[in-house]
PDB file of N, CA and C in Angstrom:
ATOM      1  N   UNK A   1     124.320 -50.408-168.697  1.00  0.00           N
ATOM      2  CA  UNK A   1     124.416 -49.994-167.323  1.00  0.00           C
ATOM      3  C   UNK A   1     123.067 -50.268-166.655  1.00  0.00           C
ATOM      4  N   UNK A   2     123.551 -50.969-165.605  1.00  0.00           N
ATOM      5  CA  UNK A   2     121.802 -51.474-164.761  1.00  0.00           C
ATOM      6  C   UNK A   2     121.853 -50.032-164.156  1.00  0.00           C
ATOM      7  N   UNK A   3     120.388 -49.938-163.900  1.00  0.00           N
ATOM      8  CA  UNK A   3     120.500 -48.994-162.764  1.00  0.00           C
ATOM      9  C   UNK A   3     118.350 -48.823-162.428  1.00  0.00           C
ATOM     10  N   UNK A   4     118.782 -48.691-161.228  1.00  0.00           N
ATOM     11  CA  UNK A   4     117.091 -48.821-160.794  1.00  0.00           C
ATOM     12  C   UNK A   4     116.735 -47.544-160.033  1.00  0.00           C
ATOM     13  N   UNK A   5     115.209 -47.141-160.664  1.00  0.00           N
ATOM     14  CA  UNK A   5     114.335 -46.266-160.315  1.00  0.00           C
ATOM     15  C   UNK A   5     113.159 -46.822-160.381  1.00  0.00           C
ATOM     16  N   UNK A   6     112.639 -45.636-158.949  1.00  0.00           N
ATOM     17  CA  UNK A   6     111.139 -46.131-158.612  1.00  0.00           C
ATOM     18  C   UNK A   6     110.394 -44.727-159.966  1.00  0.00           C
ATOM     19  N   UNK A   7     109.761 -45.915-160.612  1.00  0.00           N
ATOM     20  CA  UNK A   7     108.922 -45.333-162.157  1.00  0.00           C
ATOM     21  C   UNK A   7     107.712 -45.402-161.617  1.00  0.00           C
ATOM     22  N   UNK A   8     106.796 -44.032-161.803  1.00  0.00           N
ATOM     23  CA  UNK A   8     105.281 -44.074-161.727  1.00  0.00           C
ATOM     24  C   UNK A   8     104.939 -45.479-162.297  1.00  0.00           C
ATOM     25  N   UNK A   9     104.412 -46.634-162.342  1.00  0.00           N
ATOM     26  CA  UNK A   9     104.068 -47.295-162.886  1.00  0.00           C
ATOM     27  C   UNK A   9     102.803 -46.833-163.940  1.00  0.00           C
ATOM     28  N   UNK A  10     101.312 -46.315-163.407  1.00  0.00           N
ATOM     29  CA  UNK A  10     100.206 -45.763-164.056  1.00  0.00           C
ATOM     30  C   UNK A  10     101.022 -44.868-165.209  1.00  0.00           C
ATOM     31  N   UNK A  11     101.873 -44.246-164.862  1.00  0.00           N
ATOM     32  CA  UNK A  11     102.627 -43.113-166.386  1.00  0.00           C
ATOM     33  C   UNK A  11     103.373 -43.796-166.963  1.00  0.00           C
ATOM     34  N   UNK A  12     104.066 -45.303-166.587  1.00  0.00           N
ATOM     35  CA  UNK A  12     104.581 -45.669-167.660  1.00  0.00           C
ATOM     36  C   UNK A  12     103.716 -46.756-168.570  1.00  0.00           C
ATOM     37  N   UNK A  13     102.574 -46.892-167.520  1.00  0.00           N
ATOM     38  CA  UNK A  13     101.112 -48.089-168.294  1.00  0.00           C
ATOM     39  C   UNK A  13     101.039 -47.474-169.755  1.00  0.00           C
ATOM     40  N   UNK A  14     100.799 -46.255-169.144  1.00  0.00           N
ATOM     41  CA  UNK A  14      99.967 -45.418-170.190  1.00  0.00           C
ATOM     42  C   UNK A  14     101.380 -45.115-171.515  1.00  0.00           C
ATOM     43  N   UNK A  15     102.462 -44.398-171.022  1.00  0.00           N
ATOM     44  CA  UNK A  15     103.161 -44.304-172.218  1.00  0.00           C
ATOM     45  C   UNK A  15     103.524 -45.434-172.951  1.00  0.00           C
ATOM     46  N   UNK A  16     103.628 -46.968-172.397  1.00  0.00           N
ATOM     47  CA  UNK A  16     103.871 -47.961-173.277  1.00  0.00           C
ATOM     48  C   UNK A  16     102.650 -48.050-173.888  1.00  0.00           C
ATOM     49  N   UNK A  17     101.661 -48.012-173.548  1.00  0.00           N
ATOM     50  CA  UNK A  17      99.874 -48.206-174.623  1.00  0.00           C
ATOM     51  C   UNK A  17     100.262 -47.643-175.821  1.00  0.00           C
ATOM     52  N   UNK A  18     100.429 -45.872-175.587  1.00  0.00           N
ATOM     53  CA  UNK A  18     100.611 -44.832-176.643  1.00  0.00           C
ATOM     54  C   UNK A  18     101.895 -45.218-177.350  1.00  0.00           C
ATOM     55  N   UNK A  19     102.787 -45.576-177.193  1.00  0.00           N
ATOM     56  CA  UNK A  19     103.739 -45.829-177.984  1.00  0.00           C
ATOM     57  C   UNK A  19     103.344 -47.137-178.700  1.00  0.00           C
ATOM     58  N   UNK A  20     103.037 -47.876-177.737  1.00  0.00           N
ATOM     59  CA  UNK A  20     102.522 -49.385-178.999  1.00  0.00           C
ATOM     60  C   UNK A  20     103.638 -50.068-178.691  1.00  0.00           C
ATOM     61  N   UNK A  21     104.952 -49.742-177.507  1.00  0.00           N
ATOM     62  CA  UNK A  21     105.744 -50.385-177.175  1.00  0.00           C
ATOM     63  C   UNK A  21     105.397 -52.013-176.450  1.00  0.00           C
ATOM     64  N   UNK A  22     106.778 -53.240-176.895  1.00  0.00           N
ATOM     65  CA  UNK A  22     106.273 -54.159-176.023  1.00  0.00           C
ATOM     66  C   UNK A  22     106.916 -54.771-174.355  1.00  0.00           C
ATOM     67  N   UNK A  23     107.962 -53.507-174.514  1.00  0.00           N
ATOM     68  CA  UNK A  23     108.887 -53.541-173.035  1.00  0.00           C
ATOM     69  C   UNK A  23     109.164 -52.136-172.258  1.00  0.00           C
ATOM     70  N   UNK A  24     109.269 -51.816-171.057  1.00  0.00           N
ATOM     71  CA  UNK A  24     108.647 -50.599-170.364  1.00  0.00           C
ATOM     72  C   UNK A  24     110.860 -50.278-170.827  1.00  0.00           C
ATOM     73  N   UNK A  25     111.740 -51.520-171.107  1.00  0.00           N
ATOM     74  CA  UNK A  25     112.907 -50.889-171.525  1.00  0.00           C
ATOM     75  C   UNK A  25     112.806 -50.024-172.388  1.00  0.00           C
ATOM     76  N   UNK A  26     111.877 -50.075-173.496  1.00  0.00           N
ATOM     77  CA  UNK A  26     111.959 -49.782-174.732  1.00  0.00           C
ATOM     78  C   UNK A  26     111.027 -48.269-174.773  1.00  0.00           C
ATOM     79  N   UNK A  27     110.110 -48.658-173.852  1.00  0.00           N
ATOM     80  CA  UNK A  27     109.573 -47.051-173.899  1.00  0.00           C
ATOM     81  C   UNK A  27     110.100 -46.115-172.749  1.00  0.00           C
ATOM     82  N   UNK A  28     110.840 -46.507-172.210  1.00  0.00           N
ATOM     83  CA  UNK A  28     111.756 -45.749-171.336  1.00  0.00           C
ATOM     84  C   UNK A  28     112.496 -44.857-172.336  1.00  0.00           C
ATOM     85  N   UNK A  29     113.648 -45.924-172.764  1.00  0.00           N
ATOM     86  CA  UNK A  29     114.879 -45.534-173.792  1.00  0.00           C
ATOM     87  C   UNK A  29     113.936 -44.397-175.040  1.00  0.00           C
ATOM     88  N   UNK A  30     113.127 -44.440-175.748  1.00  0.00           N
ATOM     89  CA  UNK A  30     112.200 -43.681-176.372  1.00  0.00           C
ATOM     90  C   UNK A  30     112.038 -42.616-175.941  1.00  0.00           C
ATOM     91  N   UNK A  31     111.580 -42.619-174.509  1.00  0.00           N
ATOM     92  CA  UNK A  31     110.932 -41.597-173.490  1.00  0.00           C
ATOM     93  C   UNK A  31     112.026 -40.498-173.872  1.00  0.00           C
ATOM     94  N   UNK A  32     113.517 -41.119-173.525  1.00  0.00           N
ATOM     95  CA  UNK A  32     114.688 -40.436-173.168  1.00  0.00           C
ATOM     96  C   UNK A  32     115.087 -39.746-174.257  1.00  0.00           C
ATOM     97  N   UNK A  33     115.097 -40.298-175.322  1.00  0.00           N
ATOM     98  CA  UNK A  33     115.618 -40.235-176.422  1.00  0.00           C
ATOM     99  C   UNK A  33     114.532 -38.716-176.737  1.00  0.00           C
ATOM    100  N   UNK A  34     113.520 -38.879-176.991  1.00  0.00           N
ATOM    101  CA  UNK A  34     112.571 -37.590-177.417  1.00  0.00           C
ATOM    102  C   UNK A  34     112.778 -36.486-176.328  1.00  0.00           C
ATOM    103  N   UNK A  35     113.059 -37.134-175.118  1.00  0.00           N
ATOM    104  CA  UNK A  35     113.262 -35.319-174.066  1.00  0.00           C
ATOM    105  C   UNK A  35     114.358 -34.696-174.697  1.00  0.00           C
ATOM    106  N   UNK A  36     115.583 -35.702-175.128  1.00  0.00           N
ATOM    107  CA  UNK A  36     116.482 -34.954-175.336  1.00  0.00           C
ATOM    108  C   UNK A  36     116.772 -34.389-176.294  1.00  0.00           C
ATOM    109  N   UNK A  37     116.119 -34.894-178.030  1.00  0.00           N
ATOM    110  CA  UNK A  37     116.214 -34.273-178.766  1.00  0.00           C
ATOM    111  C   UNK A  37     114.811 -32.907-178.630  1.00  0.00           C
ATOM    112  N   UNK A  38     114.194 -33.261-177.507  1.00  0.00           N
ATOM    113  CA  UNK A  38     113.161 -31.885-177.430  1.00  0.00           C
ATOM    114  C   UNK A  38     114.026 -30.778-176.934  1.00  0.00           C
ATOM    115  N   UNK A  39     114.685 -31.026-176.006  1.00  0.00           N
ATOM    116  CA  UNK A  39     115.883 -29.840-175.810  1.00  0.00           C
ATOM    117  C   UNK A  39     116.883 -29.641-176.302  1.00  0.00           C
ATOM    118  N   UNK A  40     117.237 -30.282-177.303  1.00  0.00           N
ATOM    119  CA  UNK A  40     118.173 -29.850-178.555  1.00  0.00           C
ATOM    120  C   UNK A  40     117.463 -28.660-179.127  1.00  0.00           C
ATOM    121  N   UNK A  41     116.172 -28.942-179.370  1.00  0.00           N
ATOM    122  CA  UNK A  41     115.305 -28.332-180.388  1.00  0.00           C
ATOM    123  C   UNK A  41     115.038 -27.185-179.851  1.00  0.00           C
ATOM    124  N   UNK A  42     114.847 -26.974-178.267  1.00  0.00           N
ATOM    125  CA  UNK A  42     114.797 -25.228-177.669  1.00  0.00           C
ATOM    126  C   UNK A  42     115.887 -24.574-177.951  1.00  0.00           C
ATOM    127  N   UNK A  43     116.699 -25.324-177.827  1.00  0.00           N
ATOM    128  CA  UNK A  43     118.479 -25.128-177.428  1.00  0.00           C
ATOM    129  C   UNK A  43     118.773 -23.759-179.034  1.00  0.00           C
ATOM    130  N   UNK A  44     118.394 -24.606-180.382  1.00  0.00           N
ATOM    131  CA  UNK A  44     118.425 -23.732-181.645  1.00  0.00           C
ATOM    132  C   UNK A  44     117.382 -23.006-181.668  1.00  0.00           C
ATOM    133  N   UNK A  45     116.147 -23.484-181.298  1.00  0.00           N
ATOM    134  CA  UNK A  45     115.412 -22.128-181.501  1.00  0.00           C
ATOM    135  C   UNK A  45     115.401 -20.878-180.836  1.00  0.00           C
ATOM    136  N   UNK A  46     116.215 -20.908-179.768  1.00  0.00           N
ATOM    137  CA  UNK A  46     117.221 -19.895-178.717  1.00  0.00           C
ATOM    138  C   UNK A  46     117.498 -19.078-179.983  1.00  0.00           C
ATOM    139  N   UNK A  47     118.442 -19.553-180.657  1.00  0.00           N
ATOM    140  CA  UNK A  47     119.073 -18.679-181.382  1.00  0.00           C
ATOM    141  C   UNK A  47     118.615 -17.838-182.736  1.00  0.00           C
ATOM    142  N   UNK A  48     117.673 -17.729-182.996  1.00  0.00           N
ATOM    143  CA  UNK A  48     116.569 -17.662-184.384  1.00  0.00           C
ATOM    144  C   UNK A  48     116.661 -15.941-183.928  1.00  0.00           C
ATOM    145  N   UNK A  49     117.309 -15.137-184.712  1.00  0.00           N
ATOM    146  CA  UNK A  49     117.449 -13.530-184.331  1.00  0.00           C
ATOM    147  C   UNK A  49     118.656 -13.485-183.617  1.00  0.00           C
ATOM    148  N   UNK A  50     119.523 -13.850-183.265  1.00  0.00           N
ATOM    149  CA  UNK A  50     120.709 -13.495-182.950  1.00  0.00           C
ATOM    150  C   UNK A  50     122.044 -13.862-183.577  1.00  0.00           C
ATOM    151  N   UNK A  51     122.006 -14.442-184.673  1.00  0.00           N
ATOM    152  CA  UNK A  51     122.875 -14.747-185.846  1.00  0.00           C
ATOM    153  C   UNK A  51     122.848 -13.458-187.016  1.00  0.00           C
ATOM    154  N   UNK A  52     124.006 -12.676-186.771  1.00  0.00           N
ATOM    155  CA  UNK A  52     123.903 -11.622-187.685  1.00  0.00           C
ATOM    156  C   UNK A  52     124.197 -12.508-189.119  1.00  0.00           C
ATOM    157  N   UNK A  53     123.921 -12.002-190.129  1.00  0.00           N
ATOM    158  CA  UNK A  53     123.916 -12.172-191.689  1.00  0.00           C
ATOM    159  C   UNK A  53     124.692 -11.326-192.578  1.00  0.00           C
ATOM    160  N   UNK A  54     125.467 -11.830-193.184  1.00  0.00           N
ATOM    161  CA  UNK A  54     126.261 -10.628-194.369  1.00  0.00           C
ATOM    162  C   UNK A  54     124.952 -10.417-195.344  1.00  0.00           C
ATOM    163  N   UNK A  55     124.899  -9.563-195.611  1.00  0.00           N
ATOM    164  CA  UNK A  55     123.735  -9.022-196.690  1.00  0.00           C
ATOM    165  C   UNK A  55     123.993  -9.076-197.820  1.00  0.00           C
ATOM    166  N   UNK A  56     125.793  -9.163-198.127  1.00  0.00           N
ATOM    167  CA  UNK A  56     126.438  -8.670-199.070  1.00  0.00           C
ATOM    168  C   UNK A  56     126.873 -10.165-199.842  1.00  0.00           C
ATOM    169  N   UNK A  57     126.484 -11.336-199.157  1.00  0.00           N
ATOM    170  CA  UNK A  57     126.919 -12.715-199.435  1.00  0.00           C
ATOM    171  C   UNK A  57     125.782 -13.267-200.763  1.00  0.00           C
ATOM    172  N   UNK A  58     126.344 -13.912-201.769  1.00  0.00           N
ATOM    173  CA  UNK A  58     125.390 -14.404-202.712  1.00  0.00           C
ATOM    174  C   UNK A  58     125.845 -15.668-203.215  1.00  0.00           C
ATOM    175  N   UNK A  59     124.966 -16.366-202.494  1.00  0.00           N
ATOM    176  CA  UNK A  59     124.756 -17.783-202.696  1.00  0.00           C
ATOM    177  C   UNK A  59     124.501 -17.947-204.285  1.00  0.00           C
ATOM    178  N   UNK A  60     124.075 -17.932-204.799  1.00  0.00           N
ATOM    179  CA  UNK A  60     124.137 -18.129-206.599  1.00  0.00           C
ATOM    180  C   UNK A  60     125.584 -18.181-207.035  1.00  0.00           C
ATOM    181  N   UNK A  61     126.473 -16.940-206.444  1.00  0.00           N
ATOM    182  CA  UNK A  61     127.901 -16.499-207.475  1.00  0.00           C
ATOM    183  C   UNK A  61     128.538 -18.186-206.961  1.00  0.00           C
ATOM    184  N   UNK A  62     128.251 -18.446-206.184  1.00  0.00           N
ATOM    185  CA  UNK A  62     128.846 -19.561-205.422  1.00  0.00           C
ATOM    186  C   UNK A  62     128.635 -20.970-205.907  1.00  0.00           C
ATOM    187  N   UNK A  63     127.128 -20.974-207.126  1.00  0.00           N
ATOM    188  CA  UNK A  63     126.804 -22.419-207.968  1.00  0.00           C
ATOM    189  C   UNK A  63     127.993 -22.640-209.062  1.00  0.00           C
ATOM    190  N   UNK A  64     127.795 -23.900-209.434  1.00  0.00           N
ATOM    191  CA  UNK A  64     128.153 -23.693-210.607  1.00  0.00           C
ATOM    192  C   UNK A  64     127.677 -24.795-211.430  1.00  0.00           C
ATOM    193  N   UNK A  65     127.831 -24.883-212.949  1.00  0.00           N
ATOM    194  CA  UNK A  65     126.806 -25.993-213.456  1.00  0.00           C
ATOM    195  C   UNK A  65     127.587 -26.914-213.833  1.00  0.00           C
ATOM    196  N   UNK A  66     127.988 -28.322-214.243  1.00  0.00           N
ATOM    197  CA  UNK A  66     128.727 -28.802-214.992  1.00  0.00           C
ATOM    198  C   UNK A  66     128.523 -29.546-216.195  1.00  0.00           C
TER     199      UNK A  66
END
């Protein structure tokens, strides 16, 4: 999908340098790719204390060897 935006140029100078990228496509798509797994990553740590736990559950009875 084409699609055009006016890009800081100076912020994308600089993020293609730091990436070591050799097309402003490629450190775009990158760019995108890391925001979104960065808000995946708030998204679960949201939840860290609000997942109740059976206490009574035992992962061991549950191995078995063969």
């Amino acid at each position: 999908m084409a699609t055009n935006l006016a890009i800081d140029e100076e912020l994308l100078s600089l993020a293609l340098k730091a990436g070591g990228f050799k097309t402003k496509k490629e450190t775009v798509n990158t760019a995108l790719k890391e925001f979104v797994q960065r808000r995946r990553q708030g998204e679960i740590a949201e939840l860290f204390g609000t997942i109740d736990y059976d206490s009574a559950y035992d992962y061991k009875k549950l191995r078995t060897r063969k």
